[in-house]
Protein backbone atom coordinates (compact mmCIF):
# COMPACT_ATOMS: atom_id res chain seq x y z
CA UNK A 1 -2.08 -25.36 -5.57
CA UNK A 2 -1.01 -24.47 -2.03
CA UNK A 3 -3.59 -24.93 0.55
CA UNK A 4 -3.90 -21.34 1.65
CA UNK A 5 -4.17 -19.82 -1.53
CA UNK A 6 -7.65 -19.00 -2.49
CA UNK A 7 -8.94 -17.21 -5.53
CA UNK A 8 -12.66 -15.57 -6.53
CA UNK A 9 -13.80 -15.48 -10.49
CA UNK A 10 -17.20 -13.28 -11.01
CA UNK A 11 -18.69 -14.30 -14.36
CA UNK A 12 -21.32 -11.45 -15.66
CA UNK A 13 -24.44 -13.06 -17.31
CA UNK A 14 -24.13 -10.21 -19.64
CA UNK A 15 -19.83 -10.44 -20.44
CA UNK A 16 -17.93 -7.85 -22.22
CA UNK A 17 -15.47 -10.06 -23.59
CA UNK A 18 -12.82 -8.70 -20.94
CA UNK A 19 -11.47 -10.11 -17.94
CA UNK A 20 -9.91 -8.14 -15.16
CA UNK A 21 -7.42 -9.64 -12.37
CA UNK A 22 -7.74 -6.98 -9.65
CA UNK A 23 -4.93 -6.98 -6.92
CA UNK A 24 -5.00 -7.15 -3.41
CA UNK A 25 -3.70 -4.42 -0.72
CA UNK A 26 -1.48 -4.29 2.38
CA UNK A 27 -0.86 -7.71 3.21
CA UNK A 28 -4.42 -9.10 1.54
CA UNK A 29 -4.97 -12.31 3.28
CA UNK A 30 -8.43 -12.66 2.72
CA UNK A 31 -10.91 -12.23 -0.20
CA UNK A 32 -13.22 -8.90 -0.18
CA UNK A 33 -16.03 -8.99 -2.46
CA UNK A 34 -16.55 -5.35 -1.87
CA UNK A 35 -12.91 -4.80 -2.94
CA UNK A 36 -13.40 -6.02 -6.48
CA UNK A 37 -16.86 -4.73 -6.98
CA UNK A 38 -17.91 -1.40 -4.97
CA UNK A 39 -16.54 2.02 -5.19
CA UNK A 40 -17.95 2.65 -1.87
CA UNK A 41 -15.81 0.34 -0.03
CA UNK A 42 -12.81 0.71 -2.25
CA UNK A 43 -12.57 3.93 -4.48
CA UNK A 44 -8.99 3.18 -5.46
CA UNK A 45 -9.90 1.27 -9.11
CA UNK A 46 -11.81 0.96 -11.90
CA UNK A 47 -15.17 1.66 -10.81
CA UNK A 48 -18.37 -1.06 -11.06
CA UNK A 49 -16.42 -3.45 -13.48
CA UNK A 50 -18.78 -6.28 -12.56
CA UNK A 51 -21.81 -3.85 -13.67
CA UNK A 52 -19.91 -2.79 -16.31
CA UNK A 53 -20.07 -6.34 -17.64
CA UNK A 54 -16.23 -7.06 -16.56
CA UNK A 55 -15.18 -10.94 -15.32
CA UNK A 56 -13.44 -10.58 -12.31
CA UNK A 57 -10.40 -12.77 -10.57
CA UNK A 58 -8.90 -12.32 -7.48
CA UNK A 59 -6.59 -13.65 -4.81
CA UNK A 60 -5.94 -13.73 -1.24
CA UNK A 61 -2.68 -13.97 -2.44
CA UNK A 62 -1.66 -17.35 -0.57
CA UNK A 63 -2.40 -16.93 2.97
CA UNK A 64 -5.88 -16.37 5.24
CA UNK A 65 -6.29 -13.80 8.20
CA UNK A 66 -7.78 -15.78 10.41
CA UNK A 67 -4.98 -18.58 10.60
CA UNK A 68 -2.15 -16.18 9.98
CA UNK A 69 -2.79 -12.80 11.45
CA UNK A 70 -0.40 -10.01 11.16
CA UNK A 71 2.79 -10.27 8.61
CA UNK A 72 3.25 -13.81 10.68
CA UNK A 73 2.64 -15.37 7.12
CA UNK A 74 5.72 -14.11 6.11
CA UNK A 75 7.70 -17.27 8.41
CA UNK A 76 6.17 -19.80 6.32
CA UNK A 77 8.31 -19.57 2.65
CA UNK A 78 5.50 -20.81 0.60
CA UNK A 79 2.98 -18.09 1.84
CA UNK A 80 5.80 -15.51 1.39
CA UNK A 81 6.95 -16.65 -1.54
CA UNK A 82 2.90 -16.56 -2.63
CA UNK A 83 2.81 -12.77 -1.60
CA UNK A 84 5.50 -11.16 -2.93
CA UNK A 85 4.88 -12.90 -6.72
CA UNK A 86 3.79 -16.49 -7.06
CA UNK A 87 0.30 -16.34 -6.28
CA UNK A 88 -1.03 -14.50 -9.21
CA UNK A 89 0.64 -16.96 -11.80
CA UNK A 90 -0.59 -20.19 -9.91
CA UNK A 91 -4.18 -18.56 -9.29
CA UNK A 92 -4.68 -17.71 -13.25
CA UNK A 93 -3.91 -21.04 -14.78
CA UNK A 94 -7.42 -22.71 -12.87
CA UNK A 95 -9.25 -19.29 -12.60
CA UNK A 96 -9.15 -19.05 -16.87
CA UNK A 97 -10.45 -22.70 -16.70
CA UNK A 98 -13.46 -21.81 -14.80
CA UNK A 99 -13.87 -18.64 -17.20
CA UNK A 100 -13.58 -21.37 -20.29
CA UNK A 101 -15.60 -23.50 -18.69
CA UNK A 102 -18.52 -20.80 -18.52
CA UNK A 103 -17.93 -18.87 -21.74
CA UNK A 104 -16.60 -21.37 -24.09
CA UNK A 105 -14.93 -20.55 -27.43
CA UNK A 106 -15.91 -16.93 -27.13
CA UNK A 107 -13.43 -16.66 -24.06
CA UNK A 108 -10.78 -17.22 -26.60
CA UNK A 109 -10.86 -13.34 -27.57
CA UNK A 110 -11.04 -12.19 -24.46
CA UNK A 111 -8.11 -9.53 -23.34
CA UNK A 112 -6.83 -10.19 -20.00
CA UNK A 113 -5.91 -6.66 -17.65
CA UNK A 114 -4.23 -6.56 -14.50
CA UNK A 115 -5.17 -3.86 -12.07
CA UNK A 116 -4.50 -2.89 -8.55
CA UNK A 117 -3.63 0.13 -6.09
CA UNK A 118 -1.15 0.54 -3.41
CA UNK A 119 -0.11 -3.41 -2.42
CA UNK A 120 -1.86 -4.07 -5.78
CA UNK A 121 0.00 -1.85 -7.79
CA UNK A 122 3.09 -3.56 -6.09
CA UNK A 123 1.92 -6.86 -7.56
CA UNK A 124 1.41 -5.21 -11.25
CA UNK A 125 4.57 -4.29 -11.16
CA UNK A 126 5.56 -7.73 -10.21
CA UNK A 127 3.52 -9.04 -13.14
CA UNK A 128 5.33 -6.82 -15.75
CA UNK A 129 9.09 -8.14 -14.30
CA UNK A 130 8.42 -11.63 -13.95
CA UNK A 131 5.09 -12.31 -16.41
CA UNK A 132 4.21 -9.81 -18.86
CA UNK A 133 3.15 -12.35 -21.65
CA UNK A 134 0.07 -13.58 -19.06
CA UNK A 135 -1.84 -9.83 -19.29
CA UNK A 136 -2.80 -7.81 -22.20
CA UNK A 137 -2.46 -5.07 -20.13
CA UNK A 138 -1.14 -4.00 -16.68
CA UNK A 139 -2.47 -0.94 -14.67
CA UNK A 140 -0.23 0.46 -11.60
CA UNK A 141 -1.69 2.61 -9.41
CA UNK A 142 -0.26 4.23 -6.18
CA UNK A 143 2.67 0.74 -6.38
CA UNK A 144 3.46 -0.02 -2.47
CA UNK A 145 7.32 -1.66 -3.69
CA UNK A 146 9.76 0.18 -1.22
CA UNK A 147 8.85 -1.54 1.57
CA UNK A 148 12.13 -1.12 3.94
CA UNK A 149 12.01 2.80 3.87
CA UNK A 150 7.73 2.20 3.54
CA UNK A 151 7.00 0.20 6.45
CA UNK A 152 10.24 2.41 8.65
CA UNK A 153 8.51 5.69 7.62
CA UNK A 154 4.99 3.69 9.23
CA UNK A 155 6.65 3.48 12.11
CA UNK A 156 8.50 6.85 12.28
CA UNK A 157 5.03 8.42 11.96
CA UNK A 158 3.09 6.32 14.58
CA UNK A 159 5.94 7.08 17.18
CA UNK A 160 5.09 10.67 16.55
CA UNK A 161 1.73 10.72 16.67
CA UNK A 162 2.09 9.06 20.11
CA UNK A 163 3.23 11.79 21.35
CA UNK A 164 1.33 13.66 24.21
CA UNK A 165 -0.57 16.29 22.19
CA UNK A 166 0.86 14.82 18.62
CA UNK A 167 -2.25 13.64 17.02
CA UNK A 168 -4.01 15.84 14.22
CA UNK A 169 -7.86 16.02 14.43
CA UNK A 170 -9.92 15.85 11.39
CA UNK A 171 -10.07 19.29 11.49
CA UNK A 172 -6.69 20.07 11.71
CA UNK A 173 -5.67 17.76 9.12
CA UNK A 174 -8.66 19.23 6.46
CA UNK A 175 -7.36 22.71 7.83
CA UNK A 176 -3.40 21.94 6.43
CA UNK A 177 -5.01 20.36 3.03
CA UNK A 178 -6.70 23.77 2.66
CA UNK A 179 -3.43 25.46 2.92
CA UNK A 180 -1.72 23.15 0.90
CA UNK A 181 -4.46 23.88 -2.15
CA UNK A 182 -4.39 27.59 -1.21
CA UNK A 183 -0.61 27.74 -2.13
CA UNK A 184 -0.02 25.05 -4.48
CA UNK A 185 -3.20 23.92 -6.63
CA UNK A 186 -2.93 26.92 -9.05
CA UNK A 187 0.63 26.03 -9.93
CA UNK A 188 -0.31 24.23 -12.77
CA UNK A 189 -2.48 26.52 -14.29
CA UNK A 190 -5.80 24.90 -12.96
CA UNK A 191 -7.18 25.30 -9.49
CA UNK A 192 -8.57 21.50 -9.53
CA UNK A 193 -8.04 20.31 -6.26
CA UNK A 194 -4.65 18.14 -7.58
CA UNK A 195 -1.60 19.76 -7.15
CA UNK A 196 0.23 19.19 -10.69
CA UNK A 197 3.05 20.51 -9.66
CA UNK A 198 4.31 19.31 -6.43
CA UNK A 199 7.66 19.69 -7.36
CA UNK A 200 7.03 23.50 -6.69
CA UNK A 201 5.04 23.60 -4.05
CA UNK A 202 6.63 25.35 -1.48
CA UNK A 203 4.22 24.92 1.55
CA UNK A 204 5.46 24.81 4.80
CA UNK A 205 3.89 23.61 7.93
CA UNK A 206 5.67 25.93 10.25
CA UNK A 207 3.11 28.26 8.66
CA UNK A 208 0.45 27.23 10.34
CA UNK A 209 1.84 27.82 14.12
CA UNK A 210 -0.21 28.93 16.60
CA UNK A 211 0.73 32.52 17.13
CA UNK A 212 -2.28 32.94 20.29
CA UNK A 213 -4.94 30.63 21.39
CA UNK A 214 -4.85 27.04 19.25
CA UNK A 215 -7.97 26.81 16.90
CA UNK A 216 -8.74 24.28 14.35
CA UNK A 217 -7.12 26.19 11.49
CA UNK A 218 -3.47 26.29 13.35
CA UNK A 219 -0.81 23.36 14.88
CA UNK A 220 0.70 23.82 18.42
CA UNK A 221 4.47 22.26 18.84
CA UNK A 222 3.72 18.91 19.24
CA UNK A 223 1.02 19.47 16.39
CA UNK A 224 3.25 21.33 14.03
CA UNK A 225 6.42 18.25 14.60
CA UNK A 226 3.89 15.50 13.60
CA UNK A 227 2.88 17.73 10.75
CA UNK A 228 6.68 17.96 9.41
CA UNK A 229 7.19 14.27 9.91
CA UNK A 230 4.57 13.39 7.69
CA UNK A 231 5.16 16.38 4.98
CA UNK A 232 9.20 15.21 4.73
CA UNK A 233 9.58 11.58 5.10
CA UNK A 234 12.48 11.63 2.98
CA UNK A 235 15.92 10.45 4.91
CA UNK A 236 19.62 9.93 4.47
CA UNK A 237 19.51 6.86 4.78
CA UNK A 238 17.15 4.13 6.60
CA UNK A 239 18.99 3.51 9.25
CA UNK A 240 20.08 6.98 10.13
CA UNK A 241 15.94 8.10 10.30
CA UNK A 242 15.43 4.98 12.39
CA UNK A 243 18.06 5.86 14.92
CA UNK A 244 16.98 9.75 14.83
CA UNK A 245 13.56 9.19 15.18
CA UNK A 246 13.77 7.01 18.38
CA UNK A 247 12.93 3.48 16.70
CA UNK A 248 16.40 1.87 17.23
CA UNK A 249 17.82 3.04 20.26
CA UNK A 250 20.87 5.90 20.41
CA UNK A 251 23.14 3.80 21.57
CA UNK A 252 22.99 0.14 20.85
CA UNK A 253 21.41 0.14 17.84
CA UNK A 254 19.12 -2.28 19.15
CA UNK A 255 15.24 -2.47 17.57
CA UNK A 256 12.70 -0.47 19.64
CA UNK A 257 8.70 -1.79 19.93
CA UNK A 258 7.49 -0.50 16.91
CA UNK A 259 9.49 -2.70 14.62
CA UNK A 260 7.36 -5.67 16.13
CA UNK A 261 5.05 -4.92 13.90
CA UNK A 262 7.34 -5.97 10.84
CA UNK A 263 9.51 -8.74 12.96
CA UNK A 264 8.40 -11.78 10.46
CA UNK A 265 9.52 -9.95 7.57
CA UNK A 266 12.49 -8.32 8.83
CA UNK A 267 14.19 -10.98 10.48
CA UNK A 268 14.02 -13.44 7.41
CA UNK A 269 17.83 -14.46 7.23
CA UNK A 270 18.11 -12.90 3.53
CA UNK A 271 16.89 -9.44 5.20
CA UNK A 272 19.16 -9.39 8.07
CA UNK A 273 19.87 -5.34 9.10
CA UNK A 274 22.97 -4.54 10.73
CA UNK A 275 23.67 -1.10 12.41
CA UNK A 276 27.38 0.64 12.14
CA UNK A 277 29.07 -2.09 15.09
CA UNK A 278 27.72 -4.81 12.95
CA UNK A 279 25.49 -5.57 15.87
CA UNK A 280 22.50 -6.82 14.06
CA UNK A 281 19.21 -4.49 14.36
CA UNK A 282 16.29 -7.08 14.06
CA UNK A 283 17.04 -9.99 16.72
């Protein structure tokens, strides 16, 4: 097993006969015990499986925080290779030892789910392409897969909330979910807080403009442009919203700052981005 791949297995005293795998999120690098177990900390799964009598694996998913910050991971193949499938595969072989080792024959019936949200659900859907006969069952929620257009849109978004006079206030932003319910929750027939129907929804930021003084419950300009850039993220194409939105420059097609962030993925030679020129965008 690589040396930066590290795995957790919670064994209830009192077991259910079912094991859970729950994925990581974002880049994971590191193992949170809160992750797998609290719905405080993370809200986004099944809730209190270890209470509920659930074993529990998880993963860093081949690489640790601390000695890799960042996506810098993503330069050494084996870690990369480790987060975008590997990991789970070479982590489950060991982790249903242990589980054997504590339960004995009776961990012969067990059924075996895999779970996880956003990055997670990314990595379920990885399971199901590359090793569906390892889970009994594989639960996607909220899958973080597009990454090119994902991580571009991250950076489309932070540019504009840079802005002088861009960012939303808590306020604001609770103010423009209320209008969003107000015209859009009852589409579906039930006024439940989850618009069923987004397909329909008509809502329109420009709505909200400041006509006099601003106040919580309206967006100035600035306001109103960050508000539209996060209600339409959809694009032509990639490159076109990168260029439009300021993160490759005009002209040369050259990277601005923000793609930093995403420089160790990006500029792996089997993701190399050219612009129209064929001047590459990632150097």
């Amino acid at each position: 097993m690589p040396k930066n791949l590290d795995f957790d297995v919670r064994m209830p005293t009192e077991w259910n006969h079912r094991t859970v795998f729950r994925g990581g999120g974002g880049f994971d690098d590191f193992l949170d015990v809160g992750y797998i177990s609290d719905p405080a900390v993370s809200p986004v799964g099944s809730p209190d499986l270890p209470k509920r009598g659930y074993a529990m694996i998880a993963t860093n998913h081949g690489h640790d925080m601390l000695t890799s910050p960042g996506a810098s991971f993503a330069l050494d193949q084996d870690m990369l290779t480790d987060y975008a499938y590997a990991s789970v595969a070479r982590v489950l072989g060991p982790a249903k030892a242990i589980l054997r080792e504590r339960y004995g024959d009776a961990f012969r019936s067990t059924k075996m789910i895999y779970e996880g949200c956003s990055g997670g659900g990314r990595q379920a859907l990885m399971q199901a392409q590359r090793n569906p006969d390892l889970f009994d069952g594989i639960i996607s929620r909220a899958p973080a897969n597009a990454y090119t257009s994902q991580f571009l849109w991250y950076q489309k978004i932070q540019k504009q909330l840079a802005k002088p006079g861009a960012a939303l206030s808590e306020a604001k932003i609770k103010a423009i979910g209320a209008a969003v319910y107000a015209k859009c929750d009852s589409l579906d027939g039930l006024a439940d807080k989850i618009v069923g129907r987004l397909e329909a929804c008509g809502f329109d930021p420009a709505e909200m403009a400041c006509t006099g003084a601003e106040t919580d419950s309206c967006l100035t300009p600035s306001q109103l442009e960050s508000a539209m850039a996060i209600d339409r993220p959809g694009c032509p194409t990639v490159l076109e919203d990168a260029r439009s939105n300021g993160m490759l420059d005009r002209a040369s097609g050259q990277n601005a700052k923000p793609l930093d962030h995403i420089r160790p993925i990006v500029q792996k030679p089997a993701c190399r981005w050219v612009g129209p020129s064929g001047a590459s965008l990632v150097t």
